[in-house]
Protein backbone atom coordinates (compact mmCIF):
# COMPACT_ATOMS: atom_id res chain seq x y z
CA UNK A 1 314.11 64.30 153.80
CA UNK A 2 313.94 66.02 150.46
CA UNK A 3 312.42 69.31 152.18
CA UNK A 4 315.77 69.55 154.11
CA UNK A 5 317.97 68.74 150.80
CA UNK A 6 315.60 71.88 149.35
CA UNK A 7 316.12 74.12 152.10
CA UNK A 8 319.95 73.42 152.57
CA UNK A 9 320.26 73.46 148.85
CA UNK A 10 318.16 77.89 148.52
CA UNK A 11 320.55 78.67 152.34
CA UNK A 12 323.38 77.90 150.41
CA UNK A 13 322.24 78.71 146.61
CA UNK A 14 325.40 81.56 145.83
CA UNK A 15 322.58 83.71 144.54
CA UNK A 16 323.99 87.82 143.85
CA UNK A 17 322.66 90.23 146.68
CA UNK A 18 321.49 92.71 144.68
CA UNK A 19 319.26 90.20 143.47
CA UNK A 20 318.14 88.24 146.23
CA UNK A 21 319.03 89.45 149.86
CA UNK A 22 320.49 86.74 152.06
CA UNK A 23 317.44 87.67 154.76
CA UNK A 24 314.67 87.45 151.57
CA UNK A 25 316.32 84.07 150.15
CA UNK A 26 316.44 82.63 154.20
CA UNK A 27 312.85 83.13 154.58
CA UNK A 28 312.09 81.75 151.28
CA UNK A 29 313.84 78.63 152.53
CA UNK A 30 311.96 78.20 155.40
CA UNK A 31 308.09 78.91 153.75
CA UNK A 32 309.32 76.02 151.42
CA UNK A 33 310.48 74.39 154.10
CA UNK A 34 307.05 74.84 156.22
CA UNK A 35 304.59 73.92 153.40
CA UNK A 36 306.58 70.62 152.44
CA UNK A 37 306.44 69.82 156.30
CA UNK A 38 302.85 71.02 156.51
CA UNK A 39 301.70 69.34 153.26
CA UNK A 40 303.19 65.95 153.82
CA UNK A 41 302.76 66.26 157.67
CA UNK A 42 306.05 64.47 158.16
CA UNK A 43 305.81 66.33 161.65
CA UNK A 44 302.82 67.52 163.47
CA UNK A 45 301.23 70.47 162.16
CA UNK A 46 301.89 72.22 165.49
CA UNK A 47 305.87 71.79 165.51
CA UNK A 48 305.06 73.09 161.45
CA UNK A 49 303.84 76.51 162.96
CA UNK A 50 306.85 76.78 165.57
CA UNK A 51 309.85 76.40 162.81
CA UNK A 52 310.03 80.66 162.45
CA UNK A 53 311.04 80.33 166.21
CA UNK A 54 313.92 78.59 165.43
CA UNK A 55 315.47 78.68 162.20
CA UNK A 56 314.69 83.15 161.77
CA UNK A 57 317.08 83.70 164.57
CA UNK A 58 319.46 80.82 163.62
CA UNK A 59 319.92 82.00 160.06
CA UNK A 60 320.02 86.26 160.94
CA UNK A 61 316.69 87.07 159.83
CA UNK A 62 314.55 88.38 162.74
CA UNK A 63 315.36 88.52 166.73
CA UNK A 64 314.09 85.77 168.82
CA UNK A 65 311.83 88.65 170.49
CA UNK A 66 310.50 90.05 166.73
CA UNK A 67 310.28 85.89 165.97
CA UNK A 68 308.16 85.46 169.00
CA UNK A 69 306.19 88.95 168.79
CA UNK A 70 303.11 87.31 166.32
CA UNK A 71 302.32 83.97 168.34
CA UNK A 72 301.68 86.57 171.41
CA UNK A 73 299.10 88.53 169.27
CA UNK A 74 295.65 89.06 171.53
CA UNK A 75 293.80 87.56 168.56
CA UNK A 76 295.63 83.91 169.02
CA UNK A 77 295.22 83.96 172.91
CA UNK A 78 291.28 85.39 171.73
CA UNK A 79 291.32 82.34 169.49
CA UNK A 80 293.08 79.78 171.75
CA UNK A 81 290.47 80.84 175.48
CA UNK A 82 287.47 80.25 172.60
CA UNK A 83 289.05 76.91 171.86
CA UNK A 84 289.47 76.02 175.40
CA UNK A 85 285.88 76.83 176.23
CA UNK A 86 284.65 74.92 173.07
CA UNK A 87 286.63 71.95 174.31
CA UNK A 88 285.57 72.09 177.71
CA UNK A 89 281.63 72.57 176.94
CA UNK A 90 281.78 69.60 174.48
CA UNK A 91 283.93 67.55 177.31
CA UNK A 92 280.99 67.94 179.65
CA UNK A 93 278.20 67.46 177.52
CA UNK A 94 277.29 71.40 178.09
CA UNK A 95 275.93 71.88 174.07
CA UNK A 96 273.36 69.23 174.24
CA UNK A 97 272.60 70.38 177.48
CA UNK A 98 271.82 73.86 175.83
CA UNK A 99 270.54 72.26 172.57
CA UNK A 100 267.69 70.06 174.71
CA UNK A 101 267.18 73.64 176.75
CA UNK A 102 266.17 75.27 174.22
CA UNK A 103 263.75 72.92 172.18
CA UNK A 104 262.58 72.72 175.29
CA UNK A 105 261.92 76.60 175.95
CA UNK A 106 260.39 76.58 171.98
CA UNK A 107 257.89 73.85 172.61
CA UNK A 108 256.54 72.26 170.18
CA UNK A 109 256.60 75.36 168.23
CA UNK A 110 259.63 75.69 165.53
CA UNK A 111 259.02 79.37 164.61
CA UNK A 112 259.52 80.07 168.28
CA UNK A 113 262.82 77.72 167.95
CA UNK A 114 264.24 80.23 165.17
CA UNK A 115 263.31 83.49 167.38
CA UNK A 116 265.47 82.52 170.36
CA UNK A 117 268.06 81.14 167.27
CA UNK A 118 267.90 84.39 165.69
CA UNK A 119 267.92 83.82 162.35
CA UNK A 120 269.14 87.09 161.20
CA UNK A 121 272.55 86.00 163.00
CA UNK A 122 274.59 83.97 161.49
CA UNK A 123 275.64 82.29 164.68
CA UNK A 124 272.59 80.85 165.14
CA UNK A 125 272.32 78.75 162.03
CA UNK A 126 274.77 76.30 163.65
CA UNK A 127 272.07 75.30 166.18
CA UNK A 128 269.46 74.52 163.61
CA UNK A 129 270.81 70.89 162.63
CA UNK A 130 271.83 69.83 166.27
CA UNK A 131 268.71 70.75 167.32
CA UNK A 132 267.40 68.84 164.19
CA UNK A 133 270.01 65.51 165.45
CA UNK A 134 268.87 65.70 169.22
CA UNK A 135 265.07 65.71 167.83
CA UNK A 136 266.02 62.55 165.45
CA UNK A 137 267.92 61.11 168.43
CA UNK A 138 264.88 61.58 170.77
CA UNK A 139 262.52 59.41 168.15
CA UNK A 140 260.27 62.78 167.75
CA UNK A 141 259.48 63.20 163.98
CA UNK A 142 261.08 66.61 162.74
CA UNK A 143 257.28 67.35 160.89
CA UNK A 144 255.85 67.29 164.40
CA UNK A 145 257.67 69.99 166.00
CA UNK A 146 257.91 72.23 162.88
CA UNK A 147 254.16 72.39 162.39
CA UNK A 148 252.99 75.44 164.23
């Protein structure tokens, strides 16, 4: 309620041009706008992130097209497929299927667990403490498999 009071109140605020363009003091009204919504998350985040699509061409600032032209980025959809495949491996159980894999590649042997990790990448820290959990859920003391 009171982030629509603040927005109506900076669309309409009789502020000089010179000073404050009508398109500069519009967008200011809707980033205000957007973090009180996003803040108190009075709607979901994800309508949050859509309001540019609605209220730019609605109060003159961009084009629906320039609006639209940065949720079409490669980098989201990059973003969004790695999202998908995260959710669908975790949906079907596929990282402890890779996690058990690969403890059970290394052995006993936790040195060879950090060579097929690859330490030196940082992507491969992540599988130290799920491989760490599956071990603790299995009942097999962590000491035992990271004596060599």
């Amino acid at each position: 309620m009171a982030a629509g009071i603040l927005f109506t109140a900076i669309v309409a605020l009789p502020i000089q041009d010179e000073v404050l363009p009508p398109a500069a003091r519009f967008t200011a009204a809707v980033a205000i706008l957007m973090v009180t919504l996003w803040v108190t998350e009075a709607i979901p985040l994800e309508a949050t992130a859509l309001i540019p699509l609605i209220f730019f061409p609605l109060l003159g600032i961009l084009t629906v097209q320039q609006s639209a032209e940065p949720y079409a980025d490669q980098v989201i959809f990059l973003f969004l497929g790695g999202f998908i495949i995260a959710r669908a491996m975790e949906r079907w159980n596929l990282h402890h299927r890779i996690a058990l894999n690969i403890i059970r590649i290394a052995g006993g042997f936790f040195h060879r667990l950090f060579q097929l990790a690859d330490v030196g990448h940082p992507a491969g820290l992540p599988a130290y403490p799920r491989g760490m959990a599956l071990l603790n859920e299995a009942g097999i003391p962590w000491y035992t498999v990271c004596h060599p």
